[in-house]
Protein backbone atom coordinates (compact mmCIF):
# COMPACT_ATOMS: atom_id res chain seq x y z
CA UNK A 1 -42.87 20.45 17.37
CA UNK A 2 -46.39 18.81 17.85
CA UNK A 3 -47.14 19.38 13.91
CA UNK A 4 -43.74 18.24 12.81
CA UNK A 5 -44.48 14.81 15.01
CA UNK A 6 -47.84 14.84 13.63
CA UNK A 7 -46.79 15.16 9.96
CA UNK A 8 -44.39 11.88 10.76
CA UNK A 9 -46.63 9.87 12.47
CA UNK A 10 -49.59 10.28 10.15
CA UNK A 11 -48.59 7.81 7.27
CA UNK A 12 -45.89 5.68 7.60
CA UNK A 13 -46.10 4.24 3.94
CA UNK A 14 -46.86 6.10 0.96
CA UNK A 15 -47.10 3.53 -2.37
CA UNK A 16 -44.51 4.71 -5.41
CA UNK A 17 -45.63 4.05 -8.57
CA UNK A 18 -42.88 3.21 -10.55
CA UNK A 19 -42.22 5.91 -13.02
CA UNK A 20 -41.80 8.44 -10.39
CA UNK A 21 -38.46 9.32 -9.90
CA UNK A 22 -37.43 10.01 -6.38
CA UNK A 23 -34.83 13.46 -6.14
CA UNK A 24 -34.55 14.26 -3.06
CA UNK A 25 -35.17 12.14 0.03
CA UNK A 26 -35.27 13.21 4.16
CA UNK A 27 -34.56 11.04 7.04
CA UNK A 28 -35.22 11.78 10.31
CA UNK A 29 -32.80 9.57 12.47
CA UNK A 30 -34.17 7.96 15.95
CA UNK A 31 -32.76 5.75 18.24
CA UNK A 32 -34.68 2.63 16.63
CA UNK A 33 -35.82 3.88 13.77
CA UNK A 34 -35.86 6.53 10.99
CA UNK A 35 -38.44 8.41 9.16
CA UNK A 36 -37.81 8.37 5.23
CA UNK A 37 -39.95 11.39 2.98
CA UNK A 38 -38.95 11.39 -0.98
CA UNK A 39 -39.74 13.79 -2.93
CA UNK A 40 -40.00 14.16 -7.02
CA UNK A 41 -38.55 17.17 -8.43
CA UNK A 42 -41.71 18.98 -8.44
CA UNK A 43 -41.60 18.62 -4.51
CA UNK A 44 -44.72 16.36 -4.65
CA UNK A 45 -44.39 13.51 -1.51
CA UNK A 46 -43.91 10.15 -3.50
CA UNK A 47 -41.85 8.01 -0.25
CA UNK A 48 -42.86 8.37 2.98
CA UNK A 49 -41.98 5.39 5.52
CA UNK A 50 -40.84 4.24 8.73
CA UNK A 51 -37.67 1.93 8.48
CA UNK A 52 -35.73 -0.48 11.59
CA UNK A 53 -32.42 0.97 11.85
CA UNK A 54 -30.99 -2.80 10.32
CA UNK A 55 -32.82 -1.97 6.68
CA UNK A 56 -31.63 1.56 6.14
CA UNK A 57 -28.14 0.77 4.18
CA UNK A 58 -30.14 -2.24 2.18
CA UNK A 59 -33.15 -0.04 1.08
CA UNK A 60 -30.99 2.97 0.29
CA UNK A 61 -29.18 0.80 -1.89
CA UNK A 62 -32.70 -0.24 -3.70
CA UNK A 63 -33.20 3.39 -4.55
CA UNK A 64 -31.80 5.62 -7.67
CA UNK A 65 -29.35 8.17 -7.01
CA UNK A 66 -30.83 11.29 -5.71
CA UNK A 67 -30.16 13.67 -2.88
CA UNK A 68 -30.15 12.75 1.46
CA UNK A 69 -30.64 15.35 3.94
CA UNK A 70 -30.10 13.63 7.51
CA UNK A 71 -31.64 15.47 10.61
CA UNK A 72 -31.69 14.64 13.95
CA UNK A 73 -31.38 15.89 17.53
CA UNK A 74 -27.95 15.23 19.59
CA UNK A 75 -28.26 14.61 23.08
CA UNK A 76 -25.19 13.91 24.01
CA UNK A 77 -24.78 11.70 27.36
CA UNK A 78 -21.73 12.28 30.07
């Protein structure tokens, strides 16, 4: 777990220069906010941020079709 937290803390923003095409992108959902990593189709990291839960629909709207995987942990609460 410690290198997984590591890997998402380390950079929050990653620039994208504008002919890369984004194909597959991961977010991590938190309580307050999730953790965003595109990938091109060669698997090379060209997105990686932090986003407030409020800009998630907006910004995923910016972005050209591609692929989401959503991961998270349930806790669930009684």
């Amino acid at each position: 777990m410690g290198r997984m937290v590591t890997f998402l803390m380390s950079v929050y923003t990653m620039s994208q220069t504008p002919n890369t095409a984004i194909a597959v992108i991961g977010i991590d959902i938190g309580k307050n906010s999730f953790h965003v990593v595109g990938h091109d189709a060669r698997g090379a990291i060209v997105l990686r941020q932090k986003w407030p839960r409020g800009q998630v629909e907006a910004r995923l709207a910016n972005l050209p079709r591609c692929l989401i995987g959503i991961g998270g942990q349930i806790c669930p609460t009684l």
